[in-house]
Protein backbone atom coordinates (compact mmCIF):
# COMPACT_ATOMS: atom_id res chain seq x y z
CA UNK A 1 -18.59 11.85 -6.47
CA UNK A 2 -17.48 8.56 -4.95
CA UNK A 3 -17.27 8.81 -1.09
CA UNK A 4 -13.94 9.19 0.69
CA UNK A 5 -12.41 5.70 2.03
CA UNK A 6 -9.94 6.88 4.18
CA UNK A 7 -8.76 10.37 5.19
CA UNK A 8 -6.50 12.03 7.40
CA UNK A 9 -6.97 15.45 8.57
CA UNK A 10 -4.22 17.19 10.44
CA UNK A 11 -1.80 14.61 10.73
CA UNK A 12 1.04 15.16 12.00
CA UNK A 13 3.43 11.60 13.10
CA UNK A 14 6.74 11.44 15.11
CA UNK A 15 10.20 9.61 15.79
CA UNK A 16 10.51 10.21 19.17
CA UNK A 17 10.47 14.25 19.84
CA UNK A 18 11.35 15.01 16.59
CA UNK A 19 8.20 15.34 14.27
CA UNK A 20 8.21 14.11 10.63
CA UNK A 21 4.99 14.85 8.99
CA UNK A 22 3.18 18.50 9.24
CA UNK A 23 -0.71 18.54 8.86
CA UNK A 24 -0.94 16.04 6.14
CA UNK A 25 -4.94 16.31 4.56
CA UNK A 26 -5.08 13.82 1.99
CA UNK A 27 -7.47 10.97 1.01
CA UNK A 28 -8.18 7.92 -0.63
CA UNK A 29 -11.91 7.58 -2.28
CA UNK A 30 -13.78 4.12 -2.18
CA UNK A 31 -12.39 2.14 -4.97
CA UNK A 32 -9.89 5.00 -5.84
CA UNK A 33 -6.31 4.35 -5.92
CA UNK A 34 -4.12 7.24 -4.06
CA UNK A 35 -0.32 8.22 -4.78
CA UNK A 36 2.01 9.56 -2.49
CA UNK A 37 5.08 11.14 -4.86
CA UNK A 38 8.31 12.78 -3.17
CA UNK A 39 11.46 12.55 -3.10
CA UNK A 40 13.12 9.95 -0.59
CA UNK A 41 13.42 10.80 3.18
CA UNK A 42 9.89 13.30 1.97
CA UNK A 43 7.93 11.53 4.35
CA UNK A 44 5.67 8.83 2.53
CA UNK A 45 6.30 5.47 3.94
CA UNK A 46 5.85 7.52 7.48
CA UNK A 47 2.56 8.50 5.93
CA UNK A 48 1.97 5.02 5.36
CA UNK A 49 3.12 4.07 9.01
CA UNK A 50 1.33 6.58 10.39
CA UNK A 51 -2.05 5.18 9.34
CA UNK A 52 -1.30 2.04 10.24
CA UNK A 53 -0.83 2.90 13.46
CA UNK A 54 2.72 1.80 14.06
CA UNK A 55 3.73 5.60 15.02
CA UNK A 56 3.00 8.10 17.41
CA UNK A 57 0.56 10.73 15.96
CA UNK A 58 -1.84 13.77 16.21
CA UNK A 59 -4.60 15.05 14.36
CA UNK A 60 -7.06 12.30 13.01
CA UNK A 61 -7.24 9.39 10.63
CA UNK A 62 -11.15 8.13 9.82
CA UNK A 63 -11.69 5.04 8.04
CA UNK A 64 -14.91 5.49 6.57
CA UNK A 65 -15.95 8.36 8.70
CA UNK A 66 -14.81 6.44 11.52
CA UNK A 67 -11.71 8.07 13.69
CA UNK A 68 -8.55 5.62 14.17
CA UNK A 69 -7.12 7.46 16.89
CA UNK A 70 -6.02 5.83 19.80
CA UNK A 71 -6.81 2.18 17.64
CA UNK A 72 -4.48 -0.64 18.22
CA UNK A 73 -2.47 -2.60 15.13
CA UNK A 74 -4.44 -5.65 15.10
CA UNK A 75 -8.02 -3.68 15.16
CA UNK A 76 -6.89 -1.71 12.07
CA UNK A 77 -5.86 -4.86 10.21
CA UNK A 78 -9.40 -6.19 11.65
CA UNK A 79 -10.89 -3.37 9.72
CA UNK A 80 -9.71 -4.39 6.27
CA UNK A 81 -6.06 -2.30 6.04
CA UNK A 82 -3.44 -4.12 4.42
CA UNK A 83 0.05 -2.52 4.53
CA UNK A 84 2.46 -3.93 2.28
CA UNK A 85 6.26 -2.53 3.75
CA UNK A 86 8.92 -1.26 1.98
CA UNK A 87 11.30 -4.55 1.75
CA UNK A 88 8.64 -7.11 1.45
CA UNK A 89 8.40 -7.76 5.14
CA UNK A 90 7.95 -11.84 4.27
CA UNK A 91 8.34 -14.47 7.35
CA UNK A 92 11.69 -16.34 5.77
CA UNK A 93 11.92 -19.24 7.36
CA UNK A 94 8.18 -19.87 6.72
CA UNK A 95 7.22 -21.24 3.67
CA UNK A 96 4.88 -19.62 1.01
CA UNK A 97 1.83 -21.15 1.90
CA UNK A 98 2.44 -20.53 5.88
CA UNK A 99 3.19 -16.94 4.65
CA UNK A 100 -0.16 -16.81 3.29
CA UNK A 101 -2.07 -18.47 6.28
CA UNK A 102 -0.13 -16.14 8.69
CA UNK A 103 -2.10 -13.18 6.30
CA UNK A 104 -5.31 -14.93 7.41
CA UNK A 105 -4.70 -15.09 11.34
CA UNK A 106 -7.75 -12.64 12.05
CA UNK A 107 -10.26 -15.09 10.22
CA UNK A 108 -11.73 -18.02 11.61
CA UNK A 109 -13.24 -18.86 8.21
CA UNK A 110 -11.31 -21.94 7.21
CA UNK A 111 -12.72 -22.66 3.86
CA UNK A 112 -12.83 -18.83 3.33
CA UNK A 113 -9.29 -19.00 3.84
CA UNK A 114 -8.53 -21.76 1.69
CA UNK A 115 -10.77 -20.30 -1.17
CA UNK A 116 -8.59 -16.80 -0.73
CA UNK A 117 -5.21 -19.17 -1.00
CA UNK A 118 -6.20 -20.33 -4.25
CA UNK A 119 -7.10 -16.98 -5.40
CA UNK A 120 -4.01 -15.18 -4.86
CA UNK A 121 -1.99 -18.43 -6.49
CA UNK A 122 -4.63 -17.77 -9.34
CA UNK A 123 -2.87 -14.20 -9.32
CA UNK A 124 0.44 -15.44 -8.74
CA UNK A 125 0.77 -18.77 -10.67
CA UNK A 126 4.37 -18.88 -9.62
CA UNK A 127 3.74 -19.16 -5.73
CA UNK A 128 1.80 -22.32 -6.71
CA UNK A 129 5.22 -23.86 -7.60
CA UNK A 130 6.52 -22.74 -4.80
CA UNK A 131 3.98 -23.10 -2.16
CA UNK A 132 5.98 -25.43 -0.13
CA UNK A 133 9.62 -23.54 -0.19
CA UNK A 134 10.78 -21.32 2.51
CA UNK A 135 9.97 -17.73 1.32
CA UNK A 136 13.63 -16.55 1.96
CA UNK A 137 14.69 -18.72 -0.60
CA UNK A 138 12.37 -16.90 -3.18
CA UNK A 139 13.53 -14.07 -5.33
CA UNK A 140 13.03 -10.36 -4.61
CA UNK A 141 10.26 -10.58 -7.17
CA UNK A 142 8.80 -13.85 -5.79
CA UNK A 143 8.96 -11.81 -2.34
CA UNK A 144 7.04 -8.95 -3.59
CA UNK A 145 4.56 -10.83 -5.12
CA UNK A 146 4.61 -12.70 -1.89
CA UNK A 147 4.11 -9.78 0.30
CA UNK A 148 0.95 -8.44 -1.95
CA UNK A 149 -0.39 -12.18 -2.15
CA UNK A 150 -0.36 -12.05 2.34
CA UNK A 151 -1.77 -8.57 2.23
CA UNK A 152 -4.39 -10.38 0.01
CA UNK A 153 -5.73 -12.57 2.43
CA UNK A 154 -7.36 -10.12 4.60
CA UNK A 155 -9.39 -9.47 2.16
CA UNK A 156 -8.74 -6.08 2.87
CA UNK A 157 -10.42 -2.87 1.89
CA UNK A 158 -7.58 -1.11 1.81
CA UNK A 159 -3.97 -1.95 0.60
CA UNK A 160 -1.07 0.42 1.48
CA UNK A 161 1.46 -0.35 -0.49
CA UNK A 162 5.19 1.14 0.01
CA UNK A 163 7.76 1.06 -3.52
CA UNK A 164 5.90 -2.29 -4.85
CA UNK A 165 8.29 -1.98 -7.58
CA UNK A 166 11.52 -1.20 -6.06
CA UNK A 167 14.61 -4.05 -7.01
CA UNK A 168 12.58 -5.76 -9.45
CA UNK A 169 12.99 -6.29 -13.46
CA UNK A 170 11.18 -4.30 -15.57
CA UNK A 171 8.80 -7.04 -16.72
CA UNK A 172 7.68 -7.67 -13.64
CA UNK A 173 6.90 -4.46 -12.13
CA UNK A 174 4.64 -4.58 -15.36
CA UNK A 175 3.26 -7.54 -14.05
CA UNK A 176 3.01 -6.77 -10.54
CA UNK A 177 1.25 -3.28 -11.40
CA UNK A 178 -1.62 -4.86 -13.93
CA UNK A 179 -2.39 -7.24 -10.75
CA UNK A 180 -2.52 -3.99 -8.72
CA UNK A 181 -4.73 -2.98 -11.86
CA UNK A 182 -6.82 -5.79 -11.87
CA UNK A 183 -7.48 -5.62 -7.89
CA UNK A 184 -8.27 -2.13 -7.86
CA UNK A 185 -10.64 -2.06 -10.91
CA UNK A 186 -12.27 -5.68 -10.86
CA UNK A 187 -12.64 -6.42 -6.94
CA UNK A 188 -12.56 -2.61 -5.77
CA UNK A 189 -9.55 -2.73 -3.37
CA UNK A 190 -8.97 0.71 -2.54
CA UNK A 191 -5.23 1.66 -2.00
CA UNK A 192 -2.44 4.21 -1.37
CA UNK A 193 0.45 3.79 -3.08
CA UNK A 194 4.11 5.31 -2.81
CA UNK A 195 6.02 4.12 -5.59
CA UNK A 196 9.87 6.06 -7.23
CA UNK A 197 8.56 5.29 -10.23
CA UNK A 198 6.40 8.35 -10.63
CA UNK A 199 5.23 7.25 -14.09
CA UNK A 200 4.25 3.97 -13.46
CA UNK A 201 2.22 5.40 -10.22
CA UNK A 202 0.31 8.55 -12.03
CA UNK A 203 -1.11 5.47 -14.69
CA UNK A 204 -2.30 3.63 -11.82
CA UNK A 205 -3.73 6.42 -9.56
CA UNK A 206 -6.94 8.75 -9.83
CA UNK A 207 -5.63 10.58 -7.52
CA UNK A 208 -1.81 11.87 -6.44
CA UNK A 209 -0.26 14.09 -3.54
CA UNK A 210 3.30 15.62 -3.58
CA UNK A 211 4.82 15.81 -0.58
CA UNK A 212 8.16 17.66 0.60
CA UNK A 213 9.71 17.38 4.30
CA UNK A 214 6.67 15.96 5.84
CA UNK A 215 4.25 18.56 3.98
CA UNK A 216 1.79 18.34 1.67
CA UNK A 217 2.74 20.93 -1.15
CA UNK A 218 0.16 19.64 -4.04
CA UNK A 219 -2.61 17.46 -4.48
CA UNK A 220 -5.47 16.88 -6.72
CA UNK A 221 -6.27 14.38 -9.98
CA UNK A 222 -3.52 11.96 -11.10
CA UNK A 223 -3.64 13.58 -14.90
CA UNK A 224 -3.61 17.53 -13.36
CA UNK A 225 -0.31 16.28 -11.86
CA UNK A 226 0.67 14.81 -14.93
CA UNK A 227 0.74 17.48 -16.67
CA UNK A 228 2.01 20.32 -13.62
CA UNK A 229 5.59 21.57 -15.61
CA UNK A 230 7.07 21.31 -12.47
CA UNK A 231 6.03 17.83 -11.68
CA UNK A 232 7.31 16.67 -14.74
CA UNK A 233 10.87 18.23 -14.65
CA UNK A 234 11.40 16.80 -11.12
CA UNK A 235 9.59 13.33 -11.25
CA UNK A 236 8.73 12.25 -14.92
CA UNK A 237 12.47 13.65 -16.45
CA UNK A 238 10.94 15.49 -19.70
């Protein structure tokens, strides 16, 4: 059995005094891709925020074995946790390539750096062509694939990744997701995924959680929830 990554045990996250998530247990194995699946205002990108330590929380969050709590933003990033927000998150004015170097601001690796660059235009030939344009310019699909390219550059561990997919064509969410694929499977990036598209998520994911107003309801493998009647009437539509 392949030792748990990341899990979070009790965790419960706020907005203010109002509290959002309920005891959330759920966990992402080494090399094992996690999905979050809900409906929308459920609860999953707080999940996501939560463990990236942008909100207020209680109970625990261990990186391998290793409690989070009380951990600043930059030291979880330092740890190899890439979050990839809902809306791409890209620095518009910057262009691509500073985009990508502002991914690689913890590492003081230069030729690393420049060897990871490469890499993710390797993975996305079209930010090649348009290394030198301002990243607003881009389209939502150039964005996205800018926003997992940055997240890239940490060389991270761990990607959280909030709707990839959402306002893109169909043939490139194909794209984007055999990328996600190919990281997961070929260089063993880890990741937690909330994604609409249920579908597209449960082919991805070993393992998937279901979550309703901040609560965990179901968990357990990707192909068990697959195949739950009820999970396919309300997120799968057959």
């Amino acid at each position: 059995m392949a030792a748990m990554l990341l899990e979070t045990v009790g965790l419960c996250a706020f907005y203010g005094v109002t509290q959002v998530l309920f005891g959330l247990d759920l966990a992402v194995a080494e090399g094992g891709v996690t999905t979050l699946l809900g409906a929308n205002g459920a609860g999953k990108t707080t999940t996501l925020r939560a463990i990236s330590g942008t909100m207020r929380i209680s109970g625990d969050i261990r990186f391998r074995g290793q409690s989070l709590a009380g951990w600043a933003i930059e030291d979880i990033v330092r740890l190899g946790i890439a979050h990839v927000p809902q809306g791409r998150g890209t620095f518009v004015r910057q262009t691509v390539e500073e985009n990508l170097e502002i991914g690689a601001m913890s590492r003081r690796d230069r030729a690393g750096i420049s060897a990871d660059i490469e890499r993710a235009y390797g993975y996305f030939p079209r930010l090649r062509e348009r290394r030198r344009q301002q990243a607003g310019t881009l389209s939502g699909g150039e964005q996205q694939m800018l926003a997992v390219a940055r997240a890239l550059m940490l060389r991270p561990q761990l990607m959280l990744l909030d709707e990839p997919s959402f306002g893109l064509a169909p043939l490139l969410v194909q794209e984007l997701f055999a990328i996600l694929r190919t990281l997961n499977r070929e260089e063993k990036v880890s990741m937690l995924l909330v994604e609409q598209n249920a579908s597209l998520a449960l082919d991805l994911a070993d393992r998937a959680c279901l979550i309703e107003t901040g609560q965990l309801v179901m968990t357990g493998a990707a192909h068990d929830l697959r195949s739950d009647e009820n999970v396919r009437r309300a997120y799968l539509g057959y």
